[in-house]
C-alpha atoms as a PDB file:
ATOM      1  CA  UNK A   1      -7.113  12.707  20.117  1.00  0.00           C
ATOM      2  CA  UNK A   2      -5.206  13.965  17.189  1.00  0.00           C
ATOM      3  CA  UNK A   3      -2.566  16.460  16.601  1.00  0.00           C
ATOM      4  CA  UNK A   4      -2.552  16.788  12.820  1.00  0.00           C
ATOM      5  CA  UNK A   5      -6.431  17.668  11.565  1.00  0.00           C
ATOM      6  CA  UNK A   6      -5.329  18.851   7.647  1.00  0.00           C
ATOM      7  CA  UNK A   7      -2.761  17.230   5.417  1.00  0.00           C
ATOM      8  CA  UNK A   8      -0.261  18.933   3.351  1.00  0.00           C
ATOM      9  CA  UNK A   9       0.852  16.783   0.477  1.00  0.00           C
ATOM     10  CA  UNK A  10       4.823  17.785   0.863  1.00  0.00           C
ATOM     11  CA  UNK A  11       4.384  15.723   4.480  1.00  0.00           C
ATOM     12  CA  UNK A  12       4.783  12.527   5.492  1.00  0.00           C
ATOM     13  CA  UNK A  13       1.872  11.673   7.574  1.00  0.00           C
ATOM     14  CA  UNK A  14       2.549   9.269  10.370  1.00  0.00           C
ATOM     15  CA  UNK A  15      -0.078   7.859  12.428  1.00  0.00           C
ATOM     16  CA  UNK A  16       0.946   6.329  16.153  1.00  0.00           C
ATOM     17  CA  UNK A  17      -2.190   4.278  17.616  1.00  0.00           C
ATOM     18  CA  UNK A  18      -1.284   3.069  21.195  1.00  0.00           C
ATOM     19  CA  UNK A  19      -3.187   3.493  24.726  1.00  0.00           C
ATOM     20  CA  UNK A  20      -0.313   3.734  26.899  1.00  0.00           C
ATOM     21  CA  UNK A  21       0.382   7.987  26.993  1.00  0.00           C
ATOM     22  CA  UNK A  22       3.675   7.588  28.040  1.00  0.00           C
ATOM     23  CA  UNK A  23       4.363   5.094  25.007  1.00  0.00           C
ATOM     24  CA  UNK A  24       3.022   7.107  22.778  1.00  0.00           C
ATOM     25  CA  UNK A  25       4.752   9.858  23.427  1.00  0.00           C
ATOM     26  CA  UNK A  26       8.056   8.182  23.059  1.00  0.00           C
ATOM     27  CA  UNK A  27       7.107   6.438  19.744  1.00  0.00           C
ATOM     28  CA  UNK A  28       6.475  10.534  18.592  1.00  0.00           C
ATOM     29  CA  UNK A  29       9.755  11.414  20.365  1.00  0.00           C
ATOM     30  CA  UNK A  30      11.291   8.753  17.781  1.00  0.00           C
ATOM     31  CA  UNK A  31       9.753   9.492  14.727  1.00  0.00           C
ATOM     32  CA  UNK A  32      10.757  13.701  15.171  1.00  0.00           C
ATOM     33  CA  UNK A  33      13.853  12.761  15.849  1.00  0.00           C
ATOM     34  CA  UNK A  34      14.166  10.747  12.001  1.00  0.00           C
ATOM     35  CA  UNK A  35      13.934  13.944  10.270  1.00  0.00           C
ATOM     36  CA  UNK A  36      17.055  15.033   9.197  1.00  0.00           C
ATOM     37  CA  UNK A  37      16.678  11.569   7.837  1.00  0.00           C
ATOM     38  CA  UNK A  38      14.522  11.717   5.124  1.00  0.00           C
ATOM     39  CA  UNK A  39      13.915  14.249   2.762  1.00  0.00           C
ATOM     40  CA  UNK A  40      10.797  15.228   3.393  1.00  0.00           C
ATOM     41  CA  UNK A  41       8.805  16.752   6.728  1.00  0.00           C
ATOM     42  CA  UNK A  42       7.344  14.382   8.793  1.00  0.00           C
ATOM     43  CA  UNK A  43       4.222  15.433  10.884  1.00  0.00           C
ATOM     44  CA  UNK A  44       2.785  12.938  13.412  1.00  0.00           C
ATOM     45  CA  UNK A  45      -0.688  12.570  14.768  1.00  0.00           C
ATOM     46  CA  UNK A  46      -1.373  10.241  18.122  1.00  0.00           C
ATOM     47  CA  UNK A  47      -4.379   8.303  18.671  1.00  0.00           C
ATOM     48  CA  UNK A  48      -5.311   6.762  22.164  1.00  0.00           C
ATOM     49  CA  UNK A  49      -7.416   4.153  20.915  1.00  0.00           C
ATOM     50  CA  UNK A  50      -8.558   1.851  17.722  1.00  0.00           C
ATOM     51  CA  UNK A  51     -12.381   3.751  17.798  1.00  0.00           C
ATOM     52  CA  UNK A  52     -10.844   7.455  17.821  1.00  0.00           C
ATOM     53  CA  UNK A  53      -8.245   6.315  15.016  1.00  0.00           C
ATOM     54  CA  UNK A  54     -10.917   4.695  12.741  1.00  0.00           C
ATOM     55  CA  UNK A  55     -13.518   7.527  13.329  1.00  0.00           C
ATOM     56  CA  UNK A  56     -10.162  10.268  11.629  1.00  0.00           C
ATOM     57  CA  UNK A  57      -9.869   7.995   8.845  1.00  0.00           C
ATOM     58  CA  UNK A  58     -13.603   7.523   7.868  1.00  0.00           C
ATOM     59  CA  UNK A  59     -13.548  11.861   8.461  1.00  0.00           C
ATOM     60  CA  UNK A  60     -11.105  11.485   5.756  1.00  0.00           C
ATOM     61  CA  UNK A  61      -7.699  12.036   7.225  1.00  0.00           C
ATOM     62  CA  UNK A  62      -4.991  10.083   5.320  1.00  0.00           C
ATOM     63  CA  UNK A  63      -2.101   8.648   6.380  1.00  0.00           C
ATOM     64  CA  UNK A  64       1.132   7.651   4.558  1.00  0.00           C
ATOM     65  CA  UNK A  65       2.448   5.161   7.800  1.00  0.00           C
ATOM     66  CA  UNK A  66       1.089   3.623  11.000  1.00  0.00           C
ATOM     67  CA  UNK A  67       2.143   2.624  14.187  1.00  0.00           C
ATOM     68  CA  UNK A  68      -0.679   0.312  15.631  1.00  0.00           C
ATOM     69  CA  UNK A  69      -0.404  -1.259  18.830  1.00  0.00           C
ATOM     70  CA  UNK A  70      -2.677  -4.794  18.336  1.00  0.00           C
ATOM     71  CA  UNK A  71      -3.381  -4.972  22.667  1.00  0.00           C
ATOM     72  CA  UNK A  72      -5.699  -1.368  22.701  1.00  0.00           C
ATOM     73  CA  UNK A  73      -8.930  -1.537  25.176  1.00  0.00           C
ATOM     74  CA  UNK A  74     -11.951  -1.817  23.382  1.00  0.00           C
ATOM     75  CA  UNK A  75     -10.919  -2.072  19.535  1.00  0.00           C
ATOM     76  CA  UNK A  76      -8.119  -3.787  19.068  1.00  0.00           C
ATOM     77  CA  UNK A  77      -5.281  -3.141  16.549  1.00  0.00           C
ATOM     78  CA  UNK A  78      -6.467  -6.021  14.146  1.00  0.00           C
ATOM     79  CA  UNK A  79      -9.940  -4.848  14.160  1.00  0.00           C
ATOM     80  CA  UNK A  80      -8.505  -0.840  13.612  1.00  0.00           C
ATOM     81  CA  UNK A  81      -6.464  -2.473  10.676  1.00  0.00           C
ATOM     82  CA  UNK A  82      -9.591  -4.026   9.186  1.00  0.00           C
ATOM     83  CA  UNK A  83     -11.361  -1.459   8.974  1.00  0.00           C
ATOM     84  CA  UNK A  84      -8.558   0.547   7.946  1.00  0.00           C
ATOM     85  CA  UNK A  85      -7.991  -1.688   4.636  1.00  0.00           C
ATOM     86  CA  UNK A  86     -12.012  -1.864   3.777  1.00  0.00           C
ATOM     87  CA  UNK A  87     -11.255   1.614   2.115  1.00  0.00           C
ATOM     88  CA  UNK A  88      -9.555   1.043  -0.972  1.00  0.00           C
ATOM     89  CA  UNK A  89      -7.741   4.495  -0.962  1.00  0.00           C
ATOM     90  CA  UNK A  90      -6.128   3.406   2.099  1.00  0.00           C
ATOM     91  CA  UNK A  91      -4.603   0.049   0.522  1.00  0.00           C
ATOM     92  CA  UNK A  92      -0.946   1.345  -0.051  1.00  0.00           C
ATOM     93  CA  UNK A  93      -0.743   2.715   3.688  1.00  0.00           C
ATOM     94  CA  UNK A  94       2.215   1.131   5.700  1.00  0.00           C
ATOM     95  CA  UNK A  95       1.058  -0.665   8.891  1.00  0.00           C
ATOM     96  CA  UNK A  96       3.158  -1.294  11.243  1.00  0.00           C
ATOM     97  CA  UNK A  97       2.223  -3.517  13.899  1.00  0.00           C
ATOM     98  CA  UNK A  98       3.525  -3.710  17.616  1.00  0.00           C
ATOM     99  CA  UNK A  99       2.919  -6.013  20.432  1.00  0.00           C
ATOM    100  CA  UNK A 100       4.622  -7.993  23.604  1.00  0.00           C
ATOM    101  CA  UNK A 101       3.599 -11.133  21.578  1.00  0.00           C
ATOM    102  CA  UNK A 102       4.114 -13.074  17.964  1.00  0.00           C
ATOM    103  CA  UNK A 103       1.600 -15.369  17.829  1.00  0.00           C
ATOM    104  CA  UNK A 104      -0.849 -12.797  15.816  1.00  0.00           C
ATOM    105  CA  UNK A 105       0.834 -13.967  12.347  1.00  0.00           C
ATOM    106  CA  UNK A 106      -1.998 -15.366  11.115  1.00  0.00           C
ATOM    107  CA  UNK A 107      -4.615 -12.754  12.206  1.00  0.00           C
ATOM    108  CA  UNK A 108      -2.338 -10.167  10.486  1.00  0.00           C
ATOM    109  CA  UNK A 109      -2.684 -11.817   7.252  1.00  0.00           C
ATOM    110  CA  UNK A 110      -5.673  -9.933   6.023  1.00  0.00           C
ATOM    111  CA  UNK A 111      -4.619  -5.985   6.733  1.00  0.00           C
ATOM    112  CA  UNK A 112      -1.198  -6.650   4.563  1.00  0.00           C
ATOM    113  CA  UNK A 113       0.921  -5.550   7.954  1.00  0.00           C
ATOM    114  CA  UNK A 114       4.224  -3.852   6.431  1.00  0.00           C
ATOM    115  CA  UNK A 115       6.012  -4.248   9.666  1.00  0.00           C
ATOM    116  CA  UNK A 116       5.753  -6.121  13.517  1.00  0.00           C
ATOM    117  CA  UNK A 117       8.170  -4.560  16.031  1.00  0.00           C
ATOM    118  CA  UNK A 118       7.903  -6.628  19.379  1.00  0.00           C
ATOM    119  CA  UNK A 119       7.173  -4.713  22.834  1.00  0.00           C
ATOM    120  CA  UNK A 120       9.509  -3.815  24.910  1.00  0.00           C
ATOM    121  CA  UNK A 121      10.278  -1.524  21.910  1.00  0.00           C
ATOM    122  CA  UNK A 122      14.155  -1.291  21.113  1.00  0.00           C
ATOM    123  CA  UNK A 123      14.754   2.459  19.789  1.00  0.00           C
ATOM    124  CA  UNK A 124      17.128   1.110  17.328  1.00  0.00           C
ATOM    125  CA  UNK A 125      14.766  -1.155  15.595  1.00  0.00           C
ATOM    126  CA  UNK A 126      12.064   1.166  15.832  1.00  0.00           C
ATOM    127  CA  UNK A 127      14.181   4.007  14.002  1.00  0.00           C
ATOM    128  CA  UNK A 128      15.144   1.833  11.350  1.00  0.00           C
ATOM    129  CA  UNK A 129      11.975   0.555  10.831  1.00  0.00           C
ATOM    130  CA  UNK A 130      10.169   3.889  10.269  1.00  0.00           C
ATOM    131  CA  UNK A 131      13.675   5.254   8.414  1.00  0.00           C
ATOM    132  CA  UNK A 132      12.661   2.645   6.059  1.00  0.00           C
ATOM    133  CA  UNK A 133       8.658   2.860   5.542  1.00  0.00           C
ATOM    134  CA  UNK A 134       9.195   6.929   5.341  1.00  0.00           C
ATOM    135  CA  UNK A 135      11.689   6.384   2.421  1.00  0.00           C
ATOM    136  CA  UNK A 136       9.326   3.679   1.269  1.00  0.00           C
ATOM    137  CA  UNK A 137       6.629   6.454   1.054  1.00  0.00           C
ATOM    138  CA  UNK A 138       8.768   9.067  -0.626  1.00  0.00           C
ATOM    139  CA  UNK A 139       9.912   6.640  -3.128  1.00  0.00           C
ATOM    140  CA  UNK A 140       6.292   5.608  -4.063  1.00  0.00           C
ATOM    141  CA  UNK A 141       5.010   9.141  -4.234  1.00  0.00           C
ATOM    142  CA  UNK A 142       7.180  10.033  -6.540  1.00  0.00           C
ATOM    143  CA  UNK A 143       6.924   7.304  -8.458  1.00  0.00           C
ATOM    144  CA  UNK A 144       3.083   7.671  -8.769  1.00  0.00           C
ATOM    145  CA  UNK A 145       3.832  11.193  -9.735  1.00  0.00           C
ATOM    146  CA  UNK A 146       6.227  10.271 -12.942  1.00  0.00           C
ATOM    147  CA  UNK A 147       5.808   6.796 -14.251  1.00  0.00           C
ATOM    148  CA  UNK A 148       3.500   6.738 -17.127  1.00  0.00           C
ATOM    149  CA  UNK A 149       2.799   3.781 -20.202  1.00  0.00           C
ATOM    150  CA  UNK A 150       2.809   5.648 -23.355  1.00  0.00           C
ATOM    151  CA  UNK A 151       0.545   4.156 -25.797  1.00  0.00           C
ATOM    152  CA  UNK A 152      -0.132   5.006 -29.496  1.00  0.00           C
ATOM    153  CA  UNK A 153      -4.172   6.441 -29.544  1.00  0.00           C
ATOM    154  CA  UNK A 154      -5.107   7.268 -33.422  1.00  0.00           C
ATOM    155  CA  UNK A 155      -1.867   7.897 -34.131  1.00  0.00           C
ATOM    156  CA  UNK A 156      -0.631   9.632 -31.248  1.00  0.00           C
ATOM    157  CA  UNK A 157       1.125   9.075 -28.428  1.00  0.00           C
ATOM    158  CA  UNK A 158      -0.702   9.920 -24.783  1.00  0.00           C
ATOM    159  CA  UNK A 159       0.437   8.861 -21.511  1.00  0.00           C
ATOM    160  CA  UNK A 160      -1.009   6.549 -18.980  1.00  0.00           C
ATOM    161  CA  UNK A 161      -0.048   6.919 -15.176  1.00  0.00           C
ATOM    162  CA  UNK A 162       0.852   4.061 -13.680  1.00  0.00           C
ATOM    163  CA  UNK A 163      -1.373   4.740 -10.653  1.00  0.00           C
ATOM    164  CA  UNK A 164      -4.748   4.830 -13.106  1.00  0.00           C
ATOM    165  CA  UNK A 165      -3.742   1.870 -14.464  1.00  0.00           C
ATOM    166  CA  UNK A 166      -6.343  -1.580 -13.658  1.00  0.00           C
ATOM    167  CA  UNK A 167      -4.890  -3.961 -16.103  1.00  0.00           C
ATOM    168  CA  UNK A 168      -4.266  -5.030 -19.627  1.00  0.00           C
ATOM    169  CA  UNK A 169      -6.669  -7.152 -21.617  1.00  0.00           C
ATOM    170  CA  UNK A 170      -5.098  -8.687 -25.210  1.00  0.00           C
ATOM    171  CA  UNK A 171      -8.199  -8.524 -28.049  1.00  0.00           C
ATOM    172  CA  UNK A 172      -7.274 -10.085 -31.304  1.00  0.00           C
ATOM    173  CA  UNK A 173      -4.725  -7.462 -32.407  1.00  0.00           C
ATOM    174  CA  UNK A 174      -5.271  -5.053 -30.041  1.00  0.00           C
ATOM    175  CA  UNK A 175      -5.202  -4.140 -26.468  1.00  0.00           C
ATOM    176  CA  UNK A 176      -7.563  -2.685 -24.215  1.00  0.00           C
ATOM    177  CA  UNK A 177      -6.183  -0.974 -21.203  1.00  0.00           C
ATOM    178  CA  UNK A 178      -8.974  -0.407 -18.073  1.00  0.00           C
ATOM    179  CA  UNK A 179      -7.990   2.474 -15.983  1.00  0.00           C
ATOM    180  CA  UNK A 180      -9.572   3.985 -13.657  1.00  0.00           C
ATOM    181  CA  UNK A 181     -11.340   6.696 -15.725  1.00  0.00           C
ATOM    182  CA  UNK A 182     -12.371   4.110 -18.699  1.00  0.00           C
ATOM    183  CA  UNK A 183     -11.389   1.638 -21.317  1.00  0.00           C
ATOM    184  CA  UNK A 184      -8.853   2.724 -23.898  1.00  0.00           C
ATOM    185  CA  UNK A 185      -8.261   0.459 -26.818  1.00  0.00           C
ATOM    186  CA  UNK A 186      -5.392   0.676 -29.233  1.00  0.00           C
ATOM    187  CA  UNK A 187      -3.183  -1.408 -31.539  1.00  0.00           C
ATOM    188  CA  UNK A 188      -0.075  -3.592 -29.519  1.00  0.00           C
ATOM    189  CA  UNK A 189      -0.095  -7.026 -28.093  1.00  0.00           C
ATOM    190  CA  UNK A 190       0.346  -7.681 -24.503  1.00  0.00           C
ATOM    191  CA  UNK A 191       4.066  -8.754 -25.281  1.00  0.00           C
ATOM    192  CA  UNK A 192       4.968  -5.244 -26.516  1.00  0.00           C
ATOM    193  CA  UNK A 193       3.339  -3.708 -23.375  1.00  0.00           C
ATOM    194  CA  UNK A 194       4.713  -6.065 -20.636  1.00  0.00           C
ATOM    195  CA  UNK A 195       8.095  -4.873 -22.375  1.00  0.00           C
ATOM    196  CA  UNK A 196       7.115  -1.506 -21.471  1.00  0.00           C
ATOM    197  CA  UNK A 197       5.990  -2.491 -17.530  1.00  0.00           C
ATOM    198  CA  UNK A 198       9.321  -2.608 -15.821  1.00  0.00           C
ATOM    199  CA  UNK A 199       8.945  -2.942 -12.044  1.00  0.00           C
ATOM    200  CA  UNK A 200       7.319  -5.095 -10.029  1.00  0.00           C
ATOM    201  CA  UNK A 201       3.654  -3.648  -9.814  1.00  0.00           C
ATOM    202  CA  UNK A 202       2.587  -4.731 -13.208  1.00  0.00           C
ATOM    203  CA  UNK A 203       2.432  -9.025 -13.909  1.00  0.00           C
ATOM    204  CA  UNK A 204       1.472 -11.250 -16.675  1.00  0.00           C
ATOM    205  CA  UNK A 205      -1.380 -13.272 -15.186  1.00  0.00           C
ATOM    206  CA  UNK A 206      -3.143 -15.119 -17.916  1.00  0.00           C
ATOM    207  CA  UNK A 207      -2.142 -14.978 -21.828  1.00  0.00           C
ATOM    208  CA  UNK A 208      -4.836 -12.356 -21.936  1.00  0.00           C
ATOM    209  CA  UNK A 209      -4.719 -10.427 -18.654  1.00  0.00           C
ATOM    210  CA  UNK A 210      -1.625  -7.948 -17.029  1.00  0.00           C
ATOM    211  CA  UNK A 211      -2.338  -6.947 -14.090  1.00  0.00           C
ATOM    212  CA  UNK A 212      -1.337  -3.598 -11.479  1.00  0.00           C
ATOM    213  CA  UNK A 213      -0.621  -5.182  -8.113  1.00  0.00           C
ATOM    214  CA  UNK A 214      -1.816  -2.110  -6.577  1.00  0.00           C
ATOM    215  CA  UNK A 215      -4.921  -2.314  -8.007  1.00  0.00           C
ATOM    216  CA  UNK A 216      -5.351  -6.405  -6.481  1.00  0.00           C
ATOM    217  CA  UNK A 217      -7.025  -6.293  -3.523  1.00  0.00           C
ATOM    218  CA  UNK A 218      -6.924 -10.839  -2.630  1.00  0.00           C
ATOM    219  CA  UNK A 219      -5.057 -13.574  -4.313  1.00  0.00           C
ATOM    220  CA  UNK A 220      -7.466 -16.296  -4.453  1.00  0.00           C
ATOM    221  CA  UNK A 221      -7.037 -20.225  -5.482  1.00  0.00           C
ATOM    222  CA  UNK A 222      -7.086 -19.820  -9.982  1.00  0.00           C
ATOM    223  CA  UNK A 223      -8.238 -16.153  -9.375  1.00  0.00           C
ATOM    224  CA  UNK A 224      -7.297 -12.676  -8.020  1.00  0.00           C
ATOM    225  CA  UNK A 225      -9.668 -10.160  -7.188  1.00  0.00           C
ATOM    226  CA  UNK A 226      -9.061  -6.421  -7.777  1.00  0.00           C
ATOM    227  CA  UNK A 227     -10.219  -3.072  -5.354  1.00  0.00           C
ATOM    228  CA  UNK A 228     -12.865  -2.774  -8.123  1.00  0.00           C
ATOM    229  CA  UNK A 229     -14.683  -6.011  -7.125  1.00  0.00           C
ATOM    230  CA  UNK A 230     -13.913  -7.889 -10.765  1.00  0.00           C
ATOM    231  CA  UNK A 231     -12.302 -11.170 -10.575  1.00  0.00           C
ATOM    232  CA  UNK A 232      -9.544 -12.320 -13.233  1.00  0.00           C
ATOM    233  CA  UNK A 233      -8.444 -15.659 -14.076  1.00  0.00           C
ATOM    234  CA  UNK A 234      -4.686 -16.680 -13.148  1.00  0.00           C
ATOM    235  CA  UNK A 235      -3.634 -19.538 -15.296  1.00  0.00           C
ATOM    236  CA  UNK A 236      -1.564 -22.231 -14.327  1.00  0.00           C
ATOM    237  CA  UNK A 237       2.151 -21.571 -15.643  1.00  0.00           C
ATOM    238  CA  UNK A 238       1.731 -17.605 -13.811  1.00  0.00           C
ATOM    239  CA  UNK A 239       0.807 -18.867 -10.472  1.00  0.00           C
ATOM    240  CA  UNK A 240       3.963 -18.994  -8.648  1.00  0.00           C
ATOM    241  CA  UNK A 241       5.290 -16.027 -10.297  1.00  0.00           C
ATOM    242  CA  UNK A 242       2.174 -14.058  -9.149  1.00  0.00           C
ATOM    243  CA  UNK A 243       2.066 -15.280  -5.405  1.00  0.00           C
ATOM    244  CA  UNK A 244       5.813 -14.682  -5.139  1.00  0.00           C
ATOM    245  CA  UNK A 245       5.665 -11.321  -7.424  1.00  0.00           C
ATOM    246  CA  UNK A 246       2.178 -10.325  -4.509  1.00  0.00           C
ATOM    247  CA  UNK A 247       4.485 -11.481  -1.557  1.00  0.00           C
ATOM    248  CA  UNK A 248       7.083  -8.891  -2.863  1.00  0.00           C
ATOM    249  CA  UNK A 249       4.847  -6.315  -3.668  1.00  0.00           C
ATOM    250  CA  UNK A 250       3.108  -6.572  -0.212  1.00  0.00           C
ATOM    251  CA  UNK A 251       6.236  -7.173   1.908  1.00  0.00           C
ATOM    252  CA  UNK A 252       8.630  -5.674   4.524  1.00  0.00           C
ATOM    253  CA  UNK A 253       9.941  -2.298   3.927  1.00  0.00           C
ATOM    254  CA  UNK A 254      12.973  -2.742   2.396  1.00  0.00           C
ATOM    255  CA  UNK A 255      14.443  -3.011  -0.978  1.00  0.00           C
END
């Protein structure tokens, strides 16, 4: 069951996947009750179990935060959250686990959990946990919206959003950029551009390779492998800086 079926983009879309109706209810109660807040609407949409939830997001209905219980009958909450993160447009959604029990740590490892509030829920923590991941969500949108690499293209400058951005390749004396859309290649070294990266989703991972952590989809051992499927090399002297720089990127909600 859902209560949302369309998105508007000025909404924060909030997602509350537990079997108990009465718990549900309350966790919606909750989240309403944040919106003077945050700055923009929120609009929440329950689901009563892990199948229902998974069959809205494979019909395409997006989702800024969720609230997953892990103990649902039939699919569980890890197995929902698998599935969940097998779609790479859903890899920047905030997850939010909840359960009566914390031994799930390492089963949560794989679906990047942004959040684990322990059953019996305590109102306070819960507000402050979605207070954060909604501001978390506003601050990202916008960023995606304005944050662009300029680059000189014969001779002229164009702008890259950040968002379209795969990573950085250095070629002799030039660059090659792989965004989504292409390869564009143009005179700078990899120096010059990291200058240019501020912020914590863009890291040097090789002398020939920067990297957009929101394009990596798995650290490996001397590898990472991005949404795309292609493997790059991490070198030695970037490997602690790039597990601690993922850890960030992929960690609790607040800054």
């Amino acid at each position: 069951m859902t209560r949302l079926t369309e998105r508007r983009m000025n909404l924060i879309h909030i997602a509350v996947c537990e079997d108990d109706l009465s718990a549900a209810e309350q966790a919606e109660q909750w989240i309403l009750e944040l919106q003077t807040q945050v700055s923009e609407p929120l609009a929440v949409s329950i689901y009563y179990s892990g199948e229902s939830f998974v069959r809205a997001v494979r019909d395409g209905c997006p989702f800024d935060i969720i609230v997953m219980d892990i103990e649902l009958g039939g699919m569980n909450g890890i197995t929902a959250g698998e599935l969940l993160r097998k779609d790479d447009g859903n890899d920047h959604v905030q997850l939010i686990y909840m359960s009566s029990h914390e031994e799930y740590h390492l089963q949560l490892f794989d679906v990047m959990p942004s959040g684990f509030i322990r059953k019996p829920v305590q109102p306070e923590l819960f507000r402050d946990k979605l207070i954060q991941a909604a501001r978390k969500a506003i601050r990202r949108r916008e960023q995606g919206q304005t944050s662009f690499l300029p680059i000189q293209l014969k001779g002229k400058e164009a702008l890259v959003p950040y968002r379209d951005i795969l990573y950085l390749e250095s070629k002799l004396r030039k660059v090659l950029l792989h965004a989504k859309t292409g390869c564009l290649e143009y005179y700078s070294t990899l120096k010059q551009e990291e200058q240019k990266l501020r912020g914590v989703e863009f890291v040097r991972i090789h002398q020939s390779y920067i990297v957009n952590f929101a394009q990596v989809r798995e650290i490996r051992a001397n590898t990472l492998l991005l949404l795309t499927g292609q493997e790059l090399p991490i070198s030695g002297k970037y490997q602690t800086p790039v597990r601690t720089g993922y850890l960030k990127f992929r960690s609790d909600l607040v800054e």
